[in-house]
C-alpha atoms as a PDB file:
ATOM      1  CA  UNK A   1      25.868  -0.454 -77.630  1.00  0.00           C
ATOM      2  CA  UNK A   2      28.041   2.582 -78.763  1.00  0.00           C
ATOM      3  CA  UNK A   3      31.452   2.760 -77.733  1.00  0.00           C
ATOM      4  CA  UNK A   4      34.828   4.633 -78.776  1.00  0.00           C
ATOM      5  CA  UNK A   5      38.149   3.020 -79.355  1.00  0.00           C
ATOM      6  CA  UNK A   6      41.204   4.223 -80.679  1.00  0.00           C
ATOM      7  CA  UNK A   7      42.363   2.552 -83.588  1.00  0.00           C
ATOM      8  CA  UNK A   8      45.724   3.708 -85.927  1.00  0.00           C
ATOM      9  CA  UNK A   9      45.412   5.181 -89.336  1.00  0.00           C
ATOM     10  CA  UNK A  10      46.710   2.487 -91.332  1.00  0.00           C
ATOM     11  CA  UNK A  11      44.501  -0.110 -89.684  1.00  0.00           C
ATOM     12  CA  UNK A  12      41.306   1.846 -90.180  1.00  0.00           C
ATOM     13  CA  UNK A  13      42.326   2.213 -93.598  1.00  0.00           C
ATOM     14  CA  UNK A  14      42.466  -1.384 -94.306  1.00  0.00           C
ATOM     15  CA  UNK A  15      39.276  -2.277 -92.471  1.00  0.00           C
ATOM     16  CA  UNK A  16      37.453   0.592 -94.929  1.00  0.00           C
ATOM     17  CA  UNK A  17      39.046  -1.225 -97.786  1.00  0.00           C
ATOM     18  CA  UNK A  18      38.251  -4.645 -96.854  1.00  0.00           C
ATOM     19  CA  UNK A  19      34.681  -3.965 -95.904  1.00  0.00           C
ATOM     20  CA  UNK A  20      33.869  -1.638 -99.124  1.00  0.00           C
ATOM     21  CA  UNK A  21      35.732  -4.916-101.346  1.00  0.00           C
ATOM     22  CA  UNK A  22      33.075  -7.269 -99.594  1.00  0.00           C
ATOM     23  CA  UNK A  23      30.249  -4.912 -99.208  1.00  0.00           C
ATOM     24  CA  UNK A  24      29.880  -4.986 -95.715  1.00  0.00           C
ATOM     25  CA  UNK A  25      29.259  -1.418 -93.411  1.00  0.00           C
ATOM     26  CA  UNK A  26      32.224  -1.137 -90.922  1.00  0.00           C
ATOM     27  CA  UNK A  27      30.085  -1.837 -87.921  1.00  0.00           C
ATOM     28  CA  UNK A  28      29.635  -5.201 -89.421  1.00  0.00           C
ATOM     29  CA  UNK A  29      33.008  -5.446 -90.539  1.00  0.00           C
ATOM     30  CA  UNK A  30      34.186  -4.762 -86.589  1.00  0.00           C
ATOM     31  CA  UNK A  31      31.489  -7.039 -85.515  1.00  0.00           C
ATOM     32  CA  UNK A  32      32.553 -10.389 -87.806  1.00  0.00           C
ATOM     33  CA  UNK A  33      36.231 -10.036 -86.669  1.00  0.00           C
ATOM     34  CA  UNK A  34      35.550  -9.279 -83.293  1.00  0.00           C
ATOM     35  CA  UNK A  35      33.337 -12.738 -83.312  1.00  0.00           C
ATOM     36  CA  UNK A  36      36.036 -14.331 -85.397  1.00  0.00           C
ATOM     37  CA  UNK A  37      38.664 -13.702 -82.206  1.00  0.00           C
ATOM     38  CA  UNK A  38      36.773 -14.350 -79.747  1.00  0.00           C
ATOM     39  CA  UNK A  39      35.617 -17.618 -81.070  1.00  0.00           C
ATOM     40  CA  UNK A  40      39.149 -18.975 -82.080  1.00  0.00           C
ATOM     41  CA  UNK A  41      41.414 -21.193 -80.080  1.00  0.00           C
ATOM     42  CA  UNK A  42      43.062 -19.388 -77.396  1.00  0.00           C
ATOM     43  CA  UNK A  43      46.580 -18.254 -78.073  1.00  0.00           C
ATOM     44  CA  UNK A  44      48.809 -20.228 -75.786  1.00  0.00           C
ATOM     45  CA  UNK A  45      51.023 -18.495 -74.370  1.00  0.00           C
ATOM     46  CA  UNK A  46      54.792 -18.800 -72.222  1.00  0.00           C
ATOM     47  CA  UNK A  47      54.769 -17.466 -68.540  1.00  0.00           C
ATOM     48  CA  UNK A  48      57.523 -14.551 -68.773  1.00  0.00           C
ATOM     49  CA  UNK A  49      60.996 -15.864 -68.039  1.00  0.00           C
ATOM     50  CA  UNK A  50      64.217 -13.203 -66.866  1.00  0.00           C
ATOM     51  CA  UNK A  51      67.130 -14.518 -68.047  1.00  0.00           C
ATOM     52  CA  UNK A  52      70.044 -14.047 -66.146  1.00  0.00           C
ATOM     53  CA  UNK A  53      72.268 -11.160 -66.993  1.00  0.00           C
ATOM     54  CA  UNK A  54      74.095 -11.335 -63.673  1.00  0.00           C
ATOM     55  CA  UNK A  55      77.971 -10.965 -64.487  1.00  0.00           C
ATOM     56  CA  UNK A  56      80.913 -11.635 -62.293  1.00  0.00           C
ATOM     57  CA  UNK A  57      82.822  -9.860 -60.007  1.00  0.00           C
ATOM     58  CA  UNK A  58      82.915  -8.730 -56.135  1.00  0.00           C
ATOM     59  CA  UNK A  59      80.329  -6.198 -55.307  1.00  0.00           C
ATOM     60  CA  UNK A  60      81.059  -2.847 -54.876  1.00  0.00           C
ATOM     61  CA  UNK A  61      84.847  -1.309 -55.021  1.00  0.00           C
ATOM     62  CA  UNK A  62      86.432  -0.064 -51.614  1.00  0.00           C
ATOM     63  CA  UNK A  63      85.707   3.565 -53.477  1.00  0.00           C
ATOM     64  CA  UNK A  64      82.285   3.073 -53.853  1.00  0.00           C
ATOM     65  CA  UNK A  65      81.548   1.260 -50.293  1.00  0.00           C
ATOM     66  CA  UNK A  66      80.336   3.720 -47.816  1.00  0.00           C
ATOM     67  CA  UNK A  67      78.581   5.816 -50.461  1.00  0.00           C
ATOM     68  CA  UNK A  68      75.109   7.200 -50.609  1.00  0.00           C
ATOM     69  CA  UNK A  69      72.865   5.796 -54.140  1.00  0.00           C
ATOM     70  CA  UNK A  70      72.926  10.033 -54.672  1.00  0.00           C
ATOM     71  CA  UNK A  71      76.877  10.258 -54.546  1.00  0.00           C
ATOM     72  CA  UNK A  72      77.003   6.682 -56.498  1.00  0.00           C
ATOM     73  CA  UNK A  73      75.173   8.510 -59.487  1.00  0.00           C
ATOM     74  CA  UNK A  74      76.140  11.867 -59.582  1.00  0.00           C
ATOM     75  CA  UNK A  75      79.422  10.602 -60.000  1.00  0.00           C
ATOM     76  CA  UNK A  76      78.349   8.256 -62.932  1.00  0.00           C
ATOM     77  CA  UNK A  77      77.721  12.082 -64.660  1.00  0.00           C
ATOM     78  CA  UNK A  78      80.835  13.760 -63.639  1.00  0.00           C
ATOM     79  CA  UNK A  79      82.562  15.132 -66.386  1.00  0.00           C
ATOM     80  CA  UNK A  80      80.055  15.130 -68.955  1.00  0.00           C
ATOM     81  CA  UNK A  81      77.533  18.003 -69.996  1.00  0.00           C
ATOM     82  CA  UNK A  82      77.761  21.810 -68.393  1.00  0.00           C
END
């Protein structure tokens, strides 16, 4: 089967290198790690876990209560640029 992958610069360079060192084409090259992956232990990993970054304080100020989201951050600009 043919198929067309994107790979970076410096990786294709070292998979040339490697497969001209132990005289192997680069299809077979591709092939024997791709088989080497596939067959190895699966990599365990951690559910993703958020870690709090809440910090303290009361909600909103009496300025910013009543206030549209718009208002809220065109106000976070105010005096900087133009």
């Amino acid at each position: 089967m043919k198929s067309t992958i994107e790979v970076s610069d410096a990786l294709m360079a070292r998979t040339r290198q490697f497969a001209k060192a132990n005289g192997l084409t680069m299809k077979a090259t591709i092939e024997l790690s791709l088989r080497k992956l596939l067959e190895a232990e699966p990599v365990a990993t951690k559910p993703f876990k958020l870690r709090k970054a809440s910090v303290g304080g009361s909600g909103l100020t009496d300025w910013a209560k009543g206030r549209s989201m718009n208002e809220l951050i065109a106000s976070s600009y105010e005096g900087r640029g133009e």
